[in-house]
Structures are given as C-alpha cells and as structure tokens.
PDB file of N, CA and C in Angstrom:
ATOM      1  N   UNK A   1      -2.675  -1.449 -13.206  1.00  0.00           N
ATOM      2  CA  UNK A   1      -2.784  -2.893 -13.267  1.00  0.00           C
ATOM      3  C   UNK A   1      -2.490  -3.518 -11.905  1.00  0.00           C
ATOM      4  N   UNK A   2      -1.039  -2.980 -11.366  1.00  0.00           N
ATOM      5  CA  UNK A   2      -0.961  -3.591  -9.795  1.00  0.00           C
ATOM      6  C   UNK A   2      -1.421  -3.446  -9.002  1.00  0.00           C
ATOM      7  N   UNK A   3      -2.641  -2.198  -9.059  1.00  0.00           N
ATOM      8  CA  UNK A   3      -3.285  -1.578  -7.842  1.00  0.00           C
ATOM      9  C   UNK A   3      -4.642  -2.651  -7.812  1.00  0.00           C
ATOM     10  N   UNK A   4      -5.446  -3.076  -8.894  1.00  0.00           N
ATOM     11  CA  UNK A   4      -6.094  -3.312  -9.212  1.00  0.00           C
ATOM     12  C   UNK A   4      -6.034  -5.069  -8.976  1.00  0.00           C
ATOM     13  N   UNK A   5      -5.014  -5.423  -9.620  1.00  0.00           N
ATOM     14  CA  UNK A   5      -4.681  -6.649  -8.989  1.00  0.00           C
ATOM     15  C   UNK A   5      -4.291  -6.950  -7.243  1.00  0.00           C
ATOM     16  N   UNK A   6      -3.977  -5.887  -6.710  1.00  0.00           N
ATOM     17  CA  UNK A   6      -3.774  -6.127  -4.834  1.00  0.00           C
ATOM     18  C   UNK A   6      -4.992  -5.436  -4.524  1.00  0.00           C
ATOM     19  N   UNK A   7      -6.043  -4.672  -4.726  1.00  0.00           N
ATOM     20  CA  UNK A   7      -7.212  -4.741  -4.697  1.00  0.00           C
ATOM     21  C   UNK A   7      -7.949  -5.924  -4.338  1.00  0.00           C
ATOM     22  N   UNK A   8      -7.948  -6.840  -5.318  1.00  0.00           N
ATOM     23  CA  UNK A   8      -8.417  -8.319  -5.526  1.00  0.00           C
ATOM     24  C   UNK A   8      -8.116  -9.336  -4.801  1.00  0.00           C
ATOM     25  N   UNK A   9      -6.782  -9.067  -4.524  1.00  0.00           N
ATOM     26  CA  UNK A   9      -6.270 -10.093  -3.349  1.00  0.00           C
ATOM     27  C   UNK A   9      -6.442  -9.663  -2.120  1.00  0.00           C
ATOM     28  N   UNK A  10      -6.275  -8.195  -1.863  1.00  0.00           N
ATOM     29  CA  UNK A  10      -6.466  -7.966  -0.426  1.00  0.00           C
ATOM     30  C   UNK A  10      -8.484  -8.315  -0.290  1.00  0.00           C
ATOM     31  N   UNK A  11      -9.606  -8.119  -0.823  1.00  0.00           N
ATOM     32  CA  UNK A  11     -10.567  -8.563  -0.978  1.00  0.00           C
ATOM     33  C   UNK A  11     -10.666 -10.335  -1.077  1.00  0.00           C
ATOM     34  N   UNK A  12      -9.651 -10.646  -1.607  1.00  0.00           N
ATOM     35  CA  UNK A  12     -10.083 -12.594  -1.794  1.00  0.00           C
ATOM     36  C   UNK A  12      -9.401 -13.054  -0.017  1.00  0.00           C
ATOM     37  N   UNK A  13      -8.289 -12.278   0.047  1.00  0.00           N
ATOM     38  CA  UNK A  13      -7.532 -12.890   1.239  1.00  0.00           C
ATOM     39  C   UNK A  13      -7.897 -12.215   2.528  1.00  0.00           C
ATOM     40  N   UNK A  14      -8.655 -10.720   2.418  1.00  0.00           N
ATOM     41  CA  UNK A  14      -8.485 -10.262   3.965  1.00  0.00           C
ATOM     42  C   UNK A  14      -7.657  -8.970   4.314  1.00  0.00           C
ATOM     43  N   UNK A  15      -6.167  -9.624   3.609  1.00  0.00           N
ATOM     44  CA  UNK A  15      -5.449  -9.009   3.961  1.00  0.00           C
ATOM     45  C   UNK A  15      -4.790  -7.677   3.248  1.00  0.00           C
ATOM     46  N   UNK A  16      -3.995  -6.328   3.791  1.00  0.00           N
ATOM     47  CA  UNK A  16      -4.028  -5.493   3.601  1.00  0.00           C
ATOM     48  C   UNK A  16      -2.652  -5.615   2.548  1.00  0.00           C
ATOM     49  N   UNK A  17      -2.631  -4.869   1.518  1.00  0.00           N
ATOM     50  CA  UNK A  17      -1.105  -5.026   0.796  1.00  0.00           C
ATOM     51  C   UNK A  17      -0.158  -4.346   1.773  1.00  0.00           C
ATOM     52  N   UNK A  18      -0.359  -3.083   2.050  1.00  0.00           N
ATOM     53  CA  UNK A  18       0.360  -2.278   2.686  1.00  0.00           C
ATOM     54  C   UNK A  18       1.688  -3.787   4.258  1.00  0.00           C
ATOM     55  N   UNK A  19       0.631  -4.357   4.231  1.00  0.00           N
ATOM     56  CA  UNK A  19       1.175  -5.289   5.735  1.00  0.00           C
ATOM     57  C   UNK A  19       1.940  -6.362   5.033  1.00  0.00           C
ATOM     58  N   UNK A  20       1.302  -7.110   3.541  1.00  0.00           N
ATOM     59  CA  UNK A  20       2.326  -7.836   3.102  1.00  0.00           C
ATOM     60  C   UNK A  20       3.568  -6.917   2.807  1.00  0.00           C
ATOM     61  N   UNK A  21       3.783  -5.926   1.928  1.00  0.00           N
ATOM     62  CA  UNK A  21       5.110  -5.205   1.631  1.00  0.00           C
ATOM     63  C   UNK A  21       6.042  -5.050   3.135  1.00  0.00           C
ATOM     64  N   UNK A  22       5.184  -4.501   4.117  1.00  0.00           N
ATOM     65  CA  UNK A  22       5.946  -4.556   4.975  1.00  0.00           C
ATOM     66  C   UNK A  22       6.565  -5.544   5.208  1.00  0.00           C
ATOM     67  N   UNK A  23       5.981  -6.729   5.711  1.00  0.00           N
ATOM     68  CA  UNK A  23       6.661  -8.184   6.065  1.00  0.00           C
ATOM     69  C   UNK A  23       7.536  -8.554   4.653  1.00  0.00           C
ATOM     70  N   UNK A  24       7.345  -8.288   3.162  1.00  0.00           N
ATOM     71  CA  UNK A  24       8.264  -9.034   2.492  1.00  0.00           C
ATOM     72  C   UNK A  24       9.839  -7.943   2.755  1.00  0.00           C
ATOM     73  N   UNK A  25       9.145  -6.343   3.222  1.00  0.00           N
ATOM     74  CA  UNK A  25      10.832  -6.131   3.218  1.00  0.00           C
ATOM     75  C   UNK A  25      11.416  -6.618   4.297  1.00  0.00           C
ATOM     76  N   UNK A  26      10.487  -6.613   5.513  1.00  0.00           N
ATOM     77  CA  UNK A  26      11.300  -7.552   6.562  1.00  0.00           C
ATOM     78  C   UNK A  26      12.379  -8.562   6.343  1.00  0.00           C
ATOM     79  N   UNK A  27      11.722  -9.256   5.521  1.00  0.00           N
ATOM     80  CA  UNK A  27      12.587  -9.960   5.352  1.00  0.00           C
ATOM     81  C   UNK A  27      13.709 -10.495   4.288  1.00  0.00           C
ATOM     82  N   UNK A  28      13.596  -8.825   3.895  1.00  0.00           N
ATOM     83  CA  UNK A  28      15.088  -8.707   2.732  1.00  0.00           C
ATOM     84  C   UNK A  28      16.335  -8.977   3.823  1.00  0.00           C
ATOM     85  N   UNK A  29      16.970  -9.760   3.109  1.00  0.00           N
ATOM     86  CA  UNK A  29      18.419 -10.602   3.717  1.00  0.00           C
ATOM     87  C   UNK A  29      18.298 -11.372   4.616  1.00  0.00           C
ATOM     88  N   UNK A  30      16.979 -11.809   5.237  1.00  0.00           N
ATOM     89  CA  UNK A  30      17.027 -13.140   6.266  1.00  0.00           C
ATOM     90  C   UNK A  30      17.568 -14.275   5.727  1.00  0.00           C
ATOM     91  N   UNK A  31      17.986 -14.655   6.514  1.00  0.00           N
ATOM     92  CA  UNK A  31      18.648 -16.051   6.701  1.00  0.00           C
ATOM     93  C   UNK A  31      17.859 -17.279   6.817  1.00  0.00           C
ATOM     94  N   UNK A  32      17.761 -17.867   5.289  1.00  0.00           N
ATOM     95  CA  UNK A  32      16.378 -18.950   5.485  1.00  0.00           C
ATOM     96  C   UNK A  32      17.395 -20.229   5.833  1.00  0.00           C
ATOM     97  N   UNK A  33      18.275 -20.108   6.056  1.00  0.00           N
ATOM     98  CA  UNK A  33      18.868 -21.334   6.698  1.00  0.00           C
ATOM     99  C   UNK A  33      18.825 -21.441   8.040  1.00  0.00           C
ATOM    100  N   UNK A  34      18.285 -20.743   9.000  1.00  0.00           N
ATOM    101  CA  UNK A  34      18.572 -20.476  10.113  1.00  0.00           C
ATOM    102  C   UNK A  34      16.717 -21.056  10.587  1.00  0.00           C
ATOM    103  N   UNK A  35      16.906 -21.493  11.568  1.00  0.00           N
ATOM    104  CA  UNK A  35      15.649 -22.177  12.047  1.00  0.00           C
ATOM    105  C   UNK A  35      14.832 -21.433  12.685  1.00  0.00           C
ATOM    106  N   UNK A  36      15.597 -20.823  13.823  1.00  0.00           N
ATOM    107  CA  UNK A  36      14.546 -19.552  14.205  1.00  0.00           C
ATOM    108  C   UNK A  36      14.172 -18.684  13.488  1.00  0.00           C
ATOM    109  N   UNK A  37      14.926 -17.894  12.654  1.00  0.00           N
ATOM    110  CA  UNK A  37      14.236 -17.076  11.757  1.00  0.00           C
ATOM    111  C   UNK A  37      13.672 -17.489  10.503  1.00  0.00           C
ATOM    112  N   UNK A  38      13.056 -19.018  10.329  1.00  0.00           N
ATOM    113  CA  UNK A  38      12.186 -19.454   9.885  1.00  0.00           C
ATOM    114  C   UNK A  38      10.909 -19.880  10.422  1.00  0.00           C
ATOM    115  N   UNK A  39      11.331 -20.300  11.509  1.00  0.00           N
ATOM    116  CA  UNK A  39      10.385 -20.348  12.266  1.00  0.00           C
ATOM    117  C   UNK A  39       9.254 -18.497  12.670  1.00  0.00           C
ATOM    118  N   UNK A  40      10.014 -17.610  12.571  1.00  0.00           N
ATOM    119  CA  UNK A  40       9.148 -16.494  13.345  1.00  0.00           C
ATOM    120  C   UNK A  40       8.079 -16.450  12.152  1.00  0.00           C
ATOM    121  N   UNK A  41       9.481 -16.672  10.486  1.00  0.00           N
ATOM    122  CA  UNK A  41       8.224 -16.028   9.376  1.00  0.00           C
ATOM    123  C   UNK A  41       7.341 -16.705   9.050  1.00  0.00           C
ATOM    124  N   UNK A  42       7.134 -17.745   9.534  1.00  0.00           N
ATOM    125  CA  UNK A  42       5.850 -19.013   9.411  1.00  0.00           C
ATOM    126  C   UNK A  42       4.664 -18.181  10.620  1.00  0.00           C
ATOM    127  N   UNK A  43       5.325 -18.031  11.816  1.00  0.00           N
ATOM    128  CA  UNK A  43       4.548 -17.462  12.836  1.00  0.00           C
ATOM    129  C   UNK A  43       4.001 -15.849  12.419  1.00  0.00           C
ATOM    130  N   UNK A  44       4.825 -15.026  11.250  1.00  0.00           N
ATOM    131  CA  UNK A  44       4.389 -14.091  10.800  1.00  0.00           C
ATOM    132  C   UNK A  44       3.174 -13.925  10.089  1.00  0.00           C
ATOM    133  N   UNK A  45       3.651 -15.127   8.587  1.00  0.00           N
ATOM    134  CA  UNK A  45       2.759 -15.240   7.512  1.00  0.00           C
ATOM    135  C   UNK A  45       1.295 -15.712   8.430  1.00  0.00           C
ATOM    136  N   UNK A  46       1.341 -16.707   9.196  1.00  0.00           N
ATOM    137  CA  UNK A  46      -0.216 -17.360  10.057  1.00  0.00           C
ATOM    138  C   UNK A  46      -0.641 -16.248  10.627  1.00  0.00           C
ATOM    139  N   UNK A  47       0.018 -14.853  11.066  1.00  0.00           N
ATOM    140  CA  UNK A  47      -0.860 -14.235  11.871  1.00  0.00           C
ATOM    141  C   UNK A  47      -1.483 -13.471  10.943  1.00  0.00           C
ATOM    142  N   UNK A  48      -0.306 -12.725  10.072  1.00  0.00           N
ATOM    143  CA  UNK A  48      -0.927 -11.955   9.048  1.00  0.00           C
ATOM    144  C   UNK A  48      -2.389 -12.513   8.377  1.00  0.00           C
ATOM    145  N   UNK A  49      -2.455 -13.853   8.001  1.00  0.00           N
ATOM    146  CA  UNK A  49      -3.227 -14.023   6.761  1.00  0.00           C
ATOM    147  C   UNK A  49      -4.299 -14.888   8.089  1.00  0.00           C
ATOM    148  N   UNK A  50      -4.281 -15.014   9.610  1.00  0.00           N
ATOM    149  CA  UNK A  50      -5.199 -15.055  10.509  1.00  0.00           C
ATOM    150  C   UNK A  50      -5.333 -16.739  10.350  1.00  0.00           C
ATOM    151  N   UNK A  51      -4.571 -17.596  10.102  1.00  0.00           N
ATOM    152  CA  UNK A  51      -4.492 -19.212   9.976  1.00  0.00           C
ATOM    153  C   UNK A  51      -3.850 -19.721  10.831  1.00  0.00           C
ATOM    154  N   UNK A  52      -4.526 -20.644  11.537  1.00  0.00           N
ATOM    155  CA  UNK A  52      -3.639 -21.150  11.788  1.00  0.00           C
ATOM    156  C   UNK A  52      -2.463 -22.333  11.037  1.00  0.00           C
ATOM    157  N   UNK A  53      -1.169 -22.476  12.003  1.00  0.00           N
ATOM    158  CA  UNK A  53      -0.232 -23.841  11.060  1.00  0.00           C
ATOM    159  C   UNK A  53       0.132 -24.706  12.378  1.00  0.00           C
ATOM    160  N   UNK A  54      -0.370 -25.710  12.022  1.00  0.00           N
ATOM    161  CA  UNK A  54      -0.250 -27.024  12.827  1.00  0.00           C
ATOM    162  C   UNK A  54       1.260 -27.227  13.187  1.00  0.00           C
ATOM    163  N   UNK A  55       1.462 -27.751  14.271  1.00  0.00           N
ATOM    164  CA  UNK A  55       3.161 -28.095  14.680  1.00  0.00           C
ATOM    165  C   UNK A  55       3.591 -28.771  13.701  1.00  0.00           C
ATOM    166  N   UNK A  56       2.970 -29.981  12.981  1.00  0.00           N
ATOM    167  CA  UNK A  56       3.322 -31.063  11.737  1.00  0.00           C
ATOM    168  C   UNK A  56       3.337 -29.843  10.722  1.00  0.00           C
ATOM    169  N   UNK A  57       2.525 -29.337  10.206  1.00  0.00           N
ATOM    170  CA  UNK A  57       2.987 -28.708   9.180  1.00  0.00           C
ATOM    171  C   UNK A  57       4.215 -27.386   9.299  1.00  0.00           C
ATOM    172  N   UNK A  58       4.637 -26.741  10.007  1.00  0.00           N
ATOM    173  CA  UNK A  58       5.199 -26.344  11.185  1.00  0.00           C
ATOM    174  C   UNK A  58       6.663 -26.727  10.764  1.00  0.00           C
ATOM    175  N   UNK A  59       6.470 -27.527  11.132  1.00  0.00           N
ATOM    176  CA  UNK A  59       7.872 -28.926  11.301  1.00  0.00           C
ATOM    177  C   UNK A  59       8.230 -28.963   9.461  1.00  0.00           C
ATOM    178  N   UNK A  60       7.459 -29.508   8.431  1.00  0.00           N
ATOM    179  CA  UNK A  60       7.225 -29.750   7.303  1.00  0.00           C
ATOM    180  C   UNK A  60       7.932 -28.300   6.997  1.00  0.00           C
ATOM    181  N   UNK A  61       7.330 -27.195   6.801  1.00  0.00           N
ATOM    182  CA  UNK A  61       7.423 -26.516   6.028  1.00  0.00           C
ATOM    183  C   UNK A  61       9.290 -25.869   6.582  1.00  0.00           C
ATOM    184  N   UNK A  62       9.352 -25.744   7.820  1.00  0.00           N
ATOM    185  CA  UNK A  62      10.647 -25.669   8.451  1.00  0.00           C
ATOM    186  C   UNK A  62      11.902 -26.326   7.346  1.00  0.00           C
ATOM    187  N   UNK A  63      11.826 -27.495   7.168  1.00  0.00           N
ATOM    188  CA  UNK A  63      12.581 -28.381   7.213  1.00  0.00           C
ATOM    189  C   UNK A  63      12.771 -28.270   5.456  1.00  0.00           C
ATOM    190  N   UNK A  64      11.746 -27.977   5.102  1.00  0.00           N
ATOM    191  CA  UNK A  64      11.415 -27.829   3.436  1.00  0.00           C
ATOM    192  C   UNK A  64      12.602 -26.409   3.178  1.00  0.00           C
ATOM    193  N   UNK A  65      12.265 -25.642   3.958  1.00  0.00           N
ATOM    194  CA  UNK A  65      12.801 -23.798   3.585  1.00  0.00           C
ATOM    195  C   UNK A  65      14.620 -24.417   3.822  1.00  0.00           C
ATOM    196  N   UNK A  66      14.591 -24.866   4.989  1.00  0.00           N
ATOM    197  CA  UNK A  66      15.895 -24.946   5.038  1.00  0.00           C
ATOM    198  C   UNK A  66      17.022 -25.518   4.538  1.00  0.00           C
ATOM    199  N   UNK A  67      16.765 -26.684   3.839  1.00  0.00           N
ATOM    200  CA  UNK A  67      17.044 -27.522   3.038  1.00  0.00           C
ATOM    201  C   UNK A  67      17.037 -27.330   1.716  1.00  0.00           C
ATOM    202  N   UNK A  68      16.267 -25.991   1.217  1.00  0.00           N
ATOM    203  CA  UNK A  68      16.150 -25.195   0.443  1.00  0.00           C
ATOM    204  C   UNK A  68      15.373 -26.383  -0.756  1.00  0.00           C
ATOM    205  N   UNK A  69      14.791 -26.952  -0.355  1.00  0.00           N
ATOM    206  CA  UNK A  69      13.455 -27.893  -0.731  1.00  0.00           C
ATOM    207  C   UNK A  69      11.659 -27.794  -0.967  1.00  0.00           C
ATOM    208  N   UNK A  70      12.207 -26.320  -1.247  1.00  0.00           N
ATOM    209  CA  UNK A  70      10.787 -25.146  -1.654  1.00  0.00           C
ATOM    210  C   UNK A  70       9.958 -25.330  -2.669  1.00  0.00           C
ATOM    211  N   UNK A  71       9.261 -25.485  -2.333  1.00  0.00           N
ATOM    212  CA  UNK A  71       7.937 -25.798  -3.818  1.00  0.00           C
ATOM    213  C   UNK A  71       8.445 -24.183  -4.841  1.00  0.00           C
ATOM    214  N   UNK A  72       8.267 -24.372  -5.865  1.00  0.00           N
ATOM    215  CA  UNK A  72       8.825 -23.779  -7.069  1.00  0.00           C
ATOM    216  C   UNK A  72       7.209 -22.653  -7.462  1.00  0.00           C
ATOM    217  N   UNK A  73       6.145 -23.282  -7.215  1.00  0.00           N
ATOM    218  CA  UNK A  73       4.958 -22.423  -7.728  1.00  0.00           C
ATOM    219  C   UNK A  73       3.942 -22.976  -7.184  1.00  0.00           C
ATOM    220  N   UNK A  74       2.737 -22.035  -6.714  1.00  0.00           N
ATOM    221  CA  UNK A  74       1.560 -22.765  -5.841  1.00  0.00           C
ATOM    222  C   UNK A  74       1.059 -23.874  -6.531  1.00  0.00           C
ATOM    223  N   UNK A  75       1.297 -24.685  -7.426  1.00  0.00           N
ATOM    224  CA  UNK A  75       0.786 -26.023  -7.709  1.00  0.00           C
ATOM    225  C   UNK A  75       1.802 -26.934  -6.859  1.00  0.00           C
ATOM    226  N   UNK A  76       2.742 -26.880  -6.876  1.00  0.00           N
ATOM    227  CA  UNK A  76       3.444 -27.791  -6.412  1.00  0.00           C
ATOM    228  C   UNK A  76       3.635 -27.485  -4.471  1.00  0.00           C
ATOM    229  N   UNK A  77       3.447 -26.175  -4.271  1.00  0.00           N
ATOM    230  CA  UNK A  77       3.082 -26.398  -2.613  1.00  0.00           C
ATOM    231  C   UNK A  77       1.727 -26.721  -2.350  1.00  0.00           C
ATOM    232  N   UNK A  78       0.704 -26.719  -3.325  1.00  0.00           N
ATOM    233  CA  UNK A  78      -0.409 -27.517  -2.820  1.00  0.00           C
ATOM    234  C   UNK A  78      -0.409 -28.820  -2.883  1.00  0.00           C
ATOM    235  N   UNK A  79       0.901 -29.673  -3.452  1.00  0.00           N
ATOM    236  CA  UNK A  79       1.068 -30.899  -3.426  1.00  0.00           C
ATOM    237  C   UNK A  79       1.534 -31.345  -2.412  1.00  0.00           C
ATOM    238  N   UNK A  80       2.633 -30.381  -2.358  1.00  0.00           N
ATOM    239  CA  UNK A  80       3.486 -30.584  -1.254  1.00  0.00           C
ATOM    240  C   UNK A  80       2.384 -30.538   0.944  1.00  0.00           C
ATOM    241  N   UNK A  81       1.743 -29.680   0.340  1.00  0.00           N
ATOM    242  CA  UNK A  81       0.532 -29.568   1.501  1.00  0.00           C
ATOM    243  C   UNK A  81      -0.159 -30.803   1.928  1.00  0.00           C
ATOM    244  N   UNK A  82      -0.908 -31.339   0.498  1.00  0.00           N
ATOM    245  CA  UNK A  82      -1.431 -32.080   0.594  1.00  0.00           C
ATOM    246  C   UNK A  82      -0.981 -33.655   0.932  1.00  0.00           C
ATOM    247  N   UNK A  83      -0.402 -34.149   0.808  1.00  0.00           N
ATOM    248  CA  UNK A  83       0.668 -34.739   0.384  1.00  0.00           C
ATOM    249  C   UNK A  83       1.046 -35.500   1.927  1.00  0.00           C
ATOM    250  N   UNK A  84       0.815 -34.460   2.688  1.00  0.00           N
ATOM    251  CA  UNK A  84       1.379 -34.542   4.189  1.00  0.00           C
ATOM    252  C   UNK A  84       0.105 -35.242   5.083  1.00  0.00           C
ATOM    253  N   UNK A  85      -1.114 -34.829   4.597  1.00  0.00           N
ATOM    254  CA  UNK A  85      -2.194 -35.023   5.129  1.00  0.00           C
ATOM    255  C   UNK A  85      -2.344 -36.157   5.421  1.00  0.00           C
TER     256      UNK A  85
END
C-alpha cells in the first residue's frame, strides 16, 4: 500500500521518496523555534521539491513555524498561502 502510494507522489511531485525520508530524518529533533534552522528547512524543502519561496512568503512561513502557528492540514495551509497573496 505505501510503496504504491510514494510511487504516486514521487510521479505527481518529481520527487524521489528515498530524498524526502532522508530530509524528514534530518530533521528528527530540530529546533523549530530557532530561526536559522528554520530558515535552512524552507531552503531544503524549495530545493528538494525544485520551487521556488519568495522572501514574503519566506518571512510568512518563518514566523508561522516559530510561533508554532502551523496550519494543522493542507486545507488550511492553502489558506494560509493564499491568504497572503
């Protein structure tokens, strides 16, 4: 079932599972209060998934993680995205 489902995503997104697992263990025990090391994994996730993120959104999403003011499920960070526009 999980192979099959990251199949699908690595095909919808591009990207390889093998490179997300890596980056999510990266960042077992980071410190999302900490600005720089929020800042790199924003600069991580954009390279990985080949997007760019605007300084404003940048700034936005920074300020969101740290404050621990995180959208709860992709409906509500596409609000939160949009929202900014």
């Amino acid at each position: 079932m999980f192979s099959k489902m990251f199949g699908n995503l690595e095909k919808k997104t591009g990207v390889k599972m093998e490179e997300v697992m890596k980056l999510a263990q990266s960042l077992n025990g980071a410190n999302f209060k900490d600005e720089k090391t929020v800042r790199n994994v924003i600069k991580k996730v954009a390279k990985l998934a080949n997007k760019p993120v605007s300084k404003e959104k940048e700034e936005m999403l920074v300020k969101a993680i740290i404050t621990g003011k995180v959208p709860k499920d992709l409906a509500d960070l596409e609000k939160m995205t949009k929202k900014k526009k």
